[in-house]
PDB file of N, CA and C in Angstrom:
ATOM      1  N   UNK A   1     -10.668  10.476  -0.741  1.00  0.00           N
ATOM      2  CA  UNK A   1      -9.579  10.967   0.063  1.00  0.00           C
ATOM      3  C   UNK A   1      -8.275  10.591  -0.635  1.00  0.00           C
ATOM      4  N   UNK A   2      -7.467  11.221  -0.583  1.00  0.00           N
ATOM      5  CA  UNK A   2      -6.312  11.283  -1.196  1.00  0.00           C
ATOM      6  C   UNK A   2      -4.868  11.149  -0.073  1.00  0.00           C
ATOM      7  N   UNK A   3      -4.442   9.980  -0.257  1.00  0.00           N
ATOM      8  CA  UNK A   3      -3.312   9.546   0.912  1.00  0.00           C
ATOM      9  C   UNK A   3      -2.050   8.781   0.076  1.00  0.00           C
ATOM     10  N   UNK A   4      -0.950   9.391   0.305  1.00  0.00           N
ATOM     11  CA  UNK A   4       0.207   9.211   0.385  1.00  0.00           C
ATOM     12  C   UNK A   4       0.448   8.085   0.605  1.00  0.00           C
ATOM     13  N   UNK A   5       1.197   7.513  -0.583  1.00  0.00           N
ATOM     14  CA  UNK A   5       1.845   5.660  -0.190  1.00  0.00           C
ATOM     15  C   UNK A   5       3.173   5.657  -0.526  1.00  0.00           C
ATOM     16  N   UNK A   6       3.870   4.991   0.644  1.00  0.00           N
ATOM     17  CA  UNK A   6       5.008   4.831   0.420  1.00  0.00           C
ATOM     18  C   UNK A   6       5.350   3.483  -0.268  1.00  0.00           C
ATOM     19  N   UNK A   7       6.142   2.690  -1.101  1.00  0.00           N
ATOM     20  CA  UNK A   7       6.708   1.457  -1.806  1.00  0.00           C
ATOM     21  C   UNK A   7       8.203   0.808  -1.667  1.00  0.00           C
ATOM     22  N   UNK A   8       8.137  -0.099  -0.990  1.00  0.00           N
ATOM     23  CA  UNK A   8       9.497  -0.546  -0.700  1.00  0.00           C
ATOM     24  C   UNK A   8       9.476  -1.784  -1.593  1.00  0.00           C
ATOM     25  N   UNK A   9      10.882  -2.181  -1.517  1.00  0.00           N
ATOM     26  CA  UNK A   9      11.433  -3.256  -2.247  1.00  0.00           C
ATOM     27  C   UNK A   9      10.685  -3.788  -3.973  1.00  0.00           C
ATOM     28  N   UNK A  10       9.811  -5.143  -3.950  1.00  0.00           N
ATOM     29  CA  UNK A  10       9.283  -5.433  -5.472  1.00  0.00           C
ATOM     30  C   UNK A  10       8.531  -3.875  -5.833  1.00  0.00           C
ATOM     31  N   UNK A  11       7.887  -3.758  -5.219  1.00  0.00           N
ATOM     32  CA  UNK A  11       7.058  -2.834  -4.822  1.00  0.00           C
ATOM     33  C   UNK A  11       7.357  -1.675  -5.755  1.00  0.00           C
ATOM     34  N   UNK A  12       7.837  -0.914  -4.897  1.00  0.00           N
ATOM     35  CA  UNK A  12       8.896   0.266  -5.590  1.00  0.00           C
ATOM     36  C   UNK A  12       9.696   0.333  -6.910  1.00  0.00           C
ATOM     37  N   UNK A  13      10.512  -0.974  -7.218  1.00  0.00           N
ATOM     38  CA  UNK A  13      10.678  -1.558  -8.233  1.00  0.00           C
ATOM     39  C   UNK A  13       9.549  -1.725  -9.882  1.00  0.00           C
ATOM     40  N   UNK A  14       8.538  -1.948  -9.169  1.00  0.00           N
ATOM     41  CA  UNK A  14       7.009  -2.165  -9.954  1.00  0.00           C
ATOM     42  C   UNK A  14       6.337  -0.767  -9.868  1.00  0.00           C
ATOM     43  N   UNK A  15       6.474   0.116  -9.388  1.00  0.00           N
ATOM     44  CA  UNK A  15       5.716   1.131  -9.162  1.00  0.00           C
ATOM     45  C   UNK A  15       6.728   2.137 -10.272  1.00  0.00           C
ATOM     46  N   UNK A  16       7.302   2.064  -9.721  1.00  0.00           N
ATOM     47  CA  UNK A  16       9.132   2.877 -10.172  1.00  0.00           C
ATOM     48  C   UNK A  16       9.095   4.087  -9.912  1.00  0.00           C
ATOM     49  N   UNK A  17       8.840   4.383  -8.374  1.00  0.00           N
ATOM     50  CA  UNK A  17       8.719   5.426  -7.504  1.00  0.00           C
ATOM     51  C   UNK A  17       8.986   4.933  -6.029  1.00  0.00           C
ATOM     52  N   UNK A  18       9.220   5.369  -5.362  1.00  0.00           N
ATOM     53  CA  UNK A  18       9.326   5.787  -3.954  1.00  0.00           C
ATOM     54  C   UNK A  18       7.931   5.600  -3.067  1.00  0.00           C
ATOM     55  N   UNK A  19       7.111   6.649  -3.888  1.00  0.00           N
ATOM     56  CA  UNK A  19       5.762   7.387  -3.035  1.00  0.00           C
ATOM     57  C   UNK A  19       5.215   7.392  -4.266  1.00  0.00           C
ATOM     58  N   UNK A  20       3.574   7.943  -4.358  1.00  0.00           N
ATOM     59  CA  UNK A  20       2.658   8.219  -4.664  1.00  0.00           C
ATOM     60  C   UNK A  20       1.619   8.450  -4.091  1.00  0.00           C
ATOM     61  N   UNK A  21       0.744   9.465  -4.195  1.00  0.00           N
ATOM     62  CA  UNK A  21      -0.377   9.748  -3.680  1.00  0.00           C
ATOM     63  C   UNK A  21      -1.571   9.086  -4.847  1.00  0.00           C
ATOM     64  N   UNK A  22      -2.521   8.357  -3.957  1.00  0.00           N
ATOM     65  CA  UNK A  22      -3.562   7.747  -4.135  1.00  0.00           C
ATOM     66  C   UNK A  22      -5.260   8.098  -3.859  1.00  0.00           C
ATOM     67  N   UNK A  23      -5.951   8.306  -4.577  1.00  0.00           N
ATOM     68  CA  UNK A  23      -7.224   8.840  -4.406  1.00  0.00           C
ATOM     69  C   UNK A  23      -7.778   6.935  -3.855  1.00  0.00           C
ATOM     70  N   UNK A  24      -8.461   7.408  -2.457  1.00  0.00           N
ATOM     71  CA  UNK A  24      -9.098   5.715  -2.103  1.00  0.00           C
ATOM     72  C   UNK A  24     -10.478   6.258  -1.522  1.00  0.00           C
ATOM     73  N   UNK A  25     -11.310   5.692  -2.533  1.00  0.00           N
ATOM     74  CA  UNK A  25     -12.665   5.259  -1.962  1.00  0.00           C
ATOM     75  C   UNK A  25     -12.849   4.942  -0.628  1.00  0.00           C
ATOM     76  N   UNK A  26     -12.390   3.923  -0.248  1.00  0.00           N
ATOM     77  CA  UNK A  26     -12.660   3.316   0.683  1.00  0.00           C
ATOM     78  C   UNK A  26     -11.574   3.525   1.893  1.00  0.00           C
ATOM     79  N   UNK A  27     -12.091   4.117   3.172  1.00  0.00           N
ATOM     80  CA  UNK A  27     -10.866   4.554   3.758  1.00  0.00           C
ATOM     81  C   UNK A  27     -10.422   3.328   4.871  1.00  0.00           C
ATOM     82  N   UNK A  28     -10.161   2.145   4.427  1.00  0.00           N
ATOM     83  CA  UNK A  28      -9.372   1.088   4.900  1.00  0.00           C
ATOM     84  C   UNK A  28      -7.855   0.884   4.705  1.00  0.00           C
ATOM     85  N   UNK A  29      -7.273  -0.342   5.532  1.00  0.00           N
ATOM     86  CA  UNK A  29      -6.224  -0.784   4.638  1.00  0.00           C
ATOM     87  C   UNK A  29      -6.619  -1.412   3.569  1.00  0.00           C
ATOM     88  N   UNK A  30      -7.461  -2.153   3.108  1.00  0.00           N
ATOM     89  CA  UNK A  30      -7.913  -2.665   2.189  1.00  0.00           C
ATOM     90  C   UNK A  30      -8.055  -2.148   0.978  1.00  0.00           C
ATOM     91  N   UNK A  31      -8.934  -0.661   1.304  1.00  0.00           N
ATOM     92  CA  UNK A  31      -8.857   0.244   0.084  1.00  0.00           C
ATOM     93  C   UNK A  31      -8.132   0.505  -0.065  1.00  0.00           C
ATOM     94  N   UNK A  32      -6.992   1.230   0.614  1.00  0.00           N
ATOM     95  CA  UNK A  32      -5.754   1.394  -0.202  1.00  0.00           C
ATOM     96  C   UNK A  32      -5.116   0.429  -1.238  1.00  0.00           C
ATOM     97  N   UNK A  33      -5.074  -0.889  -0.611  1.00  0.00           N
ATOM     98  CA  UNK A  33      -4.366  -2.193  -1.269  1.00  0.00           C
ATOM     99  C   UNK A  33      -5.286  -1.707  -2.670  1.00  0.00           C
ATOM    100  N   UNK A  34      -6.669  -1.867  -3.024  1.00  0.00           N
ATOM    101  CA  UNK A  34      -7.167  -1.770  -3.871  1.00  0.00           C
ATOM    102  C   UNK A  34      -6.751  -0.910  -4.647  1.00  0.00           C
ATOM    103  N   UNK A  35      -6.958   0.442  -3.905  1.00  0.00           N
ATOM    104  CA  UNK A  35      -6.634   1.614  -4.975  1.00  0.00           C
ATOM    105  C   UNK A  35      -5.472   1.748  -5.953  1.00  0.00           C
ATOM    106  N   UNK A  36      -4.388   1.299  -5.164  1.00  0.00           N
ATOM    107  CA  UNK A  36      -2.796   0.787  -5.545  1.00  0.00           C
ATOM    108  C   UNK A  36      -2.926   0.370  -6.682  1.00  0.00           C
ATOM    109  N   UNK A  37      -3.348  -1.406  -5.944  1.00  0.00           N
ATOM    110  CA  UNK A  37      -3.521  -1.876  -7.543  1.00  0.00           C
ATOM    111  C   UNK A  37      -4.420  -1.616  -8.621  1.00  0.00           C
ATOM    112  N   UNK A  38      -5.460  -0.923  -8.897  1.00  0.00           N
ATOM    113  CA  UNK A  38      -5.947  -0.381  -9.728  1.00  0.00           C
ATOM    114  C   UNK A  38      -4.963   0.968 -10.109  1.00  0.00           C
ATOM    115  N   UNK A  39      -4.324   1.512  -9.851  1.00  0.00           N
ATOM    116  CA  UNK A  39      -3.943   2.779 -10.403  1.00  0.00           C
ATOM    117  C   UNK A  39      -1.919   1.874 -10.341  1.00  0.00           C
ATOM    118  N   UNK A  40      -1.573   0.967 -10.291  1.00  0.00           N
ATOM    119  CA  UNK A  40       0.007   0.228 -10.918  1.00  0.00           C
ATOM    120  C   UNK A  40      -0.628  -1.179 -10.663  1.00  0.00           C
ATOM    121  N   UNK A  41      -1.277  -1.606 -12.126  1.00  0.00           N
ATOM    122  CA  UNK A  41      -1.273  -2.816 -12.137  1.00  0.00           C
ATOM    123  C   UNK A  41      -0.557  -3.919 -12.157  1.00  0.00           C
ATOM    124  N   UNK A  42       0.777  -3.157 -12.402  1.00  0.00           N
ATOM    125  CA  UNK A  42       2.203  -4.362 -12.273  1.00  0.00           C
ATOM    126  C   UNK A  42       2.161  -4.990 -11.027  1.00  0.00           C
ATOM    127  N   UNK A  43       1.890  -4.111  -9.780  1.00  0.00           N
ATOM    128  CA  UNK A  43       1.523  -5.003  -8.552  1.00  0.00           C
ATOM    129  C   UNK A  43       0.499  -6.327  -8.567  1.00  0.00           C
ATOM    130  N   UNK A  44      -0.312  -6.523 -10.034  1.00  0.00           N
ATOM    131  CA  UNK A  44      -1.360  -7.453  -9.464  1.00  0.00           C
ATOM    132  C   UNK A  44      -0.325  -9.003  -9.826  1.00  0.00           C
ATOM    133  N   UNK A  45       0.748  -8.826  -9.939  1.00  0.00           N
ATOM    134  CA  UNK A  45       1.679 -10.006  -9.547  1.00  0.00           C
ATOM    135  C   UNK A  45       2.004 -10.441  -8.589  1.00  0.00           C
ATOM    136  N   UNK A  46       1.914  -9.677  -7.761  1.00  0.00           N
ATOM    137  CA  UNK A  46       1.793  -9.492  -5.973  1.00  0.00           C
ATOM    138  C   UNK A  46       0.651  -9.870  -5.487  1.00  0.00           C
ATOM    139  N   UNK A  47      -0.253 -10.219  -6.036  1.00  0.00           N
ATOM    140  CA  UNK A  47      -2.091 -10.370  -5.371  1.00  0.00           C
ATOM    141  C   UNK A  47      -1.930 -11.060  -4.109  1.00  0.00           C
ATOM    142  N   UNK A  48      -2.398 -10.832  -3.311  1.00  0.00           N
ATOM    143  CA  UNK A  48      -2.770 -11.993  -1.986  1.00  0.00           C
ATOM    144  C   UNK A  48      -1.862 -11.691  -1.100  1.00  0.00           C
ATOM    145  N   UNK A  49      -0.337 -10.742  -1.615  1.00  0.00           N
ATOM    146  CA  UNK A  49       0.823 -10.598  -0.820  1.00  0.00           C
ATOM    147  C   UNK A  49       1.130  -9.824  -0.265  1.00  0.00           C
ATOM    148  N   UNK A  50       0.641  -8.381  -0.968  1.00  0.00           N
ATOM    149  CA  UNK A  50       1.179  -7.171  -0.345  1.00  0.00           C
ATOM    150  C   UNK A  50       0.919  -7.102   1.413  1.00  0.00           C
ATOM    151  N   UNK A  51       1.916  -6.282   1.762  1.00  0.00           N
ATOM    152  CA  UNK A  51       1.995  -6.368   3.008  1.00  0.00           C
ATOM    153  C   UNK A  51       1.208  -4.447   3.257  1.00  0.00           C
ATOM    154  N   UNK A  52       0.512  -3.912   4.272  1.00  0.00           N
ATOM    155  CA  UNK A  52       0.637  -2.871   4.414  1.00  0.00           C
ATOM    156  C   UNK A  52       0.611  -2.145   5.757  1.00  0.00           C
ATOM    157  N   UNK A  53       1.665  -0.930   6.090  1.00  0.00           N
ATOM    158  CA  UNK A  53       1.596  -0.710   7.913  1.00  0.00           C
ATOM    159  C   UNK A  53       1.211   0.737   7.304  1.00  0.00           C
ATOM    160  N   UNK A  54       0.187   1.237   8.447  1.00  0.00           N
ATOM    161  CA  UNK A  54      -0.158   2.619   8.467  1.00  0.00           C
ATOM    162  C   UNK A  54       0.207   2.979   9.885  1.00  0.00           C
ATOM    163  N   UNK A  55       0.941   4.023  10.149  1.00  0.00           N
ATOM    164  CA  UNK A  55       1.794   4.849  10.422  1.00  0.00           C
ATOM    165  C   UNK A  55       2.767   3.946  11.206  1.00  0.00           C
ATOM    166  N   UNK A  56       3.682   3.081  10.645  1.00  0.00           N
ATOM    167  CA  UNK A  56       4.204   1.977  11.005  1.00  0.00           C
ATOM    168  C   UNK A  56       4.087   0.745  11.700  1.00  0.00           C
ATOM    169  N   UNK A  57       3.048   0.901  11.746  1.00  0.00           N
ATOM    170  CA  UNK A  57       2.538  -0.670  12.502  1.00  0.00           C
ATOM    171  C   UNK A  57       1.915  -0.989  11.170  1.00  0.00           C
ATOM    172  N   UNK A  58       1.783  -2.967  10.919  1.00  0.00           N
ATOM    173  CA  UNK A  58       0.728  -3.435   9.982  1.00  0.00           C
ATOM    174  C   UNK A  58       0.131  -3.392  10.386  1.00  0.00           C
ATOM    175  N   UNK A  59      -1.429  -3.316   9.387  1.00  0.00           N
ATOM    176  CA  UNK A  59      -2.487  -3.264   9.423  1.00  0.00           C
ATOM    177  C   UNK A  59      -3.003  -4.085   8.755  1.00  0.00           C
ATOM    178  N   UNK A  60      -4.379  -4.488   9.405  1.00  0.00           N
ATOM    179  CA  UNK A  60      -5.467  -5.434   8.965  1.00  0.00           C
ATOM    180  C   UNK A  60      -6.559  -5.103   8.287  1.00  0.00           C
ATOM    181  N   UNK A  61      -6.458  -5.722   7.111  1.00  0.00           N
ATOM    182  CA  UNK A  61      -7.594  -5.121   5.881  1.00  0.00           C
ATOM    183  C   UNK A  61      -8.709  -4.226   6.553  1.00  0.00           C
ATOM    184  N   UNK A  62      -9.163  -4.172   7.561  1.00  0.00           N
ATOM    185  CA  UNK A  62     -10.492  -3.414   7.970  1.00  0.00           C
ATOM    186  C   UNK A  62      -9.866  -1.900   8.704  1.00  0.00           C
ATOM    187  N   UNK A  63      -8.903  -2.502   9.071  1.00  0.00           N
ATOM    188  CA  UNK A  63      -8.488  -1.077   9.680  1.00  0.00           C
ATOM    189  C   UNK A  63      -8.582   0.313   9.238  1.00  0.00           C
ATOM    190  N   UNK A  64      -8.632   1.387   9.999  1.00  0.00           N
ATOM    191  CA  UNK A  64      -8.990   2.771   9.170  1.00  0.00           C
ATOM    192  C   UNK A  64      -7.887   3.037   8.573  1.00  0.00           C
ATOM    193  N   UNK A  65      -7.778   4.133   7.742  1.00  0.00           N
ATOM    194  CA  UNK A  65      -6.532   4.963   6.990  1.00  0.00           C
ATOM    195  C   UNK A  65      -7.504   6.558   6.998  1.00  0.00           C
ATOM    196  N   UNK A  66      -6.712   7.106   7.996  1.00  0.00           N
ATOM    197  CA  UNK A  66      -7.044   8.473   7.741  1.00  0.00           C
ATOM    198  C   UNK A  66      -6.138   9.662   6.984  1.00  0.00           C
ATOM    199  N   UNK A  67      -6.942  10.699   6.738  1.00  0.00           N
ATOM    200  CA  UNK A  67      -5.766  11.716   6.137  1.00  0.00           C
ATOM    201  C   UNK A  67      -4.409  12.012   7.016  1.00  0.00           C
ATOM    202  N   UNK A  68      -3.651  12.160   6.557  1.00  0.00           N
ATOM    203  CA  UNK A  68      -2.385  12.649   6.921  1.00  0.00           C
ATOM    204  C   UNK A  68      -1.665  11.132   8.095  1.00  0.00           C
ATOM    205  N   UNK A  69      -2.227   9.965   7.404  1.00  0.00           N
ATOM    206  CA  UNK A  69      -1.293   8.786   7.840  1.00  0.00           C
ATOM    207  C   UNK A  69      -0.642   8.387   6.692  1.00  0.00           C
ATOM    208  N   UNK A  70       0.824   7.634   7.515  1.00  0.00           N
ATOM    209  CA  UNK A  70       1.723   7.596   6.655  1.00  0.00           C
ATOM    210  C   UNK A  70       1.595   5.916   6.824  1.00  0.00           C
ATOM    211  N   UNK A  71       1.622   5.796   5.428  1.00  0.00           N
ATOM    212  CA  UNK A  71       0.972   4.161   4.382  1.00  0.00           C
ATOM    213  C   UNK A  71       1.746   3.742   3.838  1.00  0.00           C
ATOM    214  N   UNK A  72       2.302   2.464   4.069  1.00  0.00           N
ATOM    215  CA  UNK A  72       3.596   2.138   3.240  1.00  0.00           C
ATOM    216  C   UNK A  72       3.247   0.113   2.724  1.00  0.00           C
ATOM    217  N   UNK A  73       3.353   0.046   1.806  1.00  0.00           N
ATOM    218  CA  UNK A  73       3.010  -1.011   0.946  1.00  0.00           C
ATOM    219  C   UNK A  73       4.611  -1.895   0.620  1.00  0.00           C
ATOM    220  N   UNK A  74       4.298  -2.937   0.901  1.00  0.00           N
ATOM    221  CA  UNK A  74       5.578  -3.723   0.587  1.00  0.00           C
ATOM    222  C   UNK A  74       5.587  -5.342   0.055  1.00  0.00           C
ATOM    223  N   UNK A  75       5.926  -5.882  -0.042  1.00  0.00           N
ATOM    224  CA  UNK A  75       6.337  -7.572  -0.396  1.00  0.00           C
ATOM    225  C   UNK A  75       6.168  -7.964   0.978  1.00  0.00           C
ATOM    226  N   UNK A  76       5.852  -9.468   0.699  1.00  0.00           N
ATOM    227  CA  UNK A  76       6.366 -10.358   1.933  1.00  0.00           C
ATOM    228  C   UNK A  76       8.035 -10.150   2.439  1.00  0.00           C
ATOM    229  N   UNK A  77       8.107 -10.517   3.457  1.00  0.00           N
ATOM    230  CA  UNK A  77       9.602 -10.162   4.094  1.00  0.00           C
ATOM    231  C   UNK A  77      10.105 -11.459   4.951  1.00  0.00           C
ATOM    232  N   UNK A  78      11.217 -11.627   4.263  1.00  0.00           N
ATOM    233  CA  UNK A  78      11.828 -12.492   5.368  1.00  0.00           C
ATOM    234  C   UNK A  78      12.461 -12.256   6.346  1.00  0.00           C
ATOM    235  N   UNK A  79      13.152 -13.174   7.153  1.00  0.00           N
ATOM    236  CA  UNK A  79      14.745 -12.720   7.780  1.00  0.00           C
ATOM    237  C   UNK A  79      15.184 -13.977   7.800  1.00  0.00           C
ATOM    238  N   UNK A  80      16.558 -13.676   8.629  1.00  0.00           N
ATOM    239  CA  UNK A  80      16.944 -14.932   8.860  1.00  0.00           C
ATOM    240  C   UNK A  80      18.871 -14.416   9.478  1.00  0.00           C
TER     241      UNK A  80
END
């Protein structure tokens, strides 16, 4: 399946795009995380960190990712 990722902040920076569409095996959040980093390995500086929300809420590695959800991959985040 082939799903649309959005990249904010390091992310985007490391990707050096916006978006990309991703072919994922596995239709999790997880697979996505995977697929990512196998297809922009500059992210595997990020390992353990990436953050990811499908259709704006985060999501938890097991969670589904279906076609036509919108997937967005990011850094840890602060505030303050």
């Amino acid at each position: 399946m082939n799903v649309d990722v959005l990249f904010f902040g390091q992310c985007r920076e490391i990707v050096g795009a916006g978006r990309a569409s991703v072919e994922v095996a596995t239709p999790t959040a997880a697979g996505v995380v995977e697929a990512v980093r196998m297809r922009f390995p500059g992210l595997g500086a990020l390992d353990g960190k990436l953050l990811i929300a499908v259709n704006e809420d985060y999501a938890k590695p097991d969670d589904a990712v279906r076609a036509g959800d919108e997937v967005a991959i990011f850094p840890p985040v602060s505030g303050g």
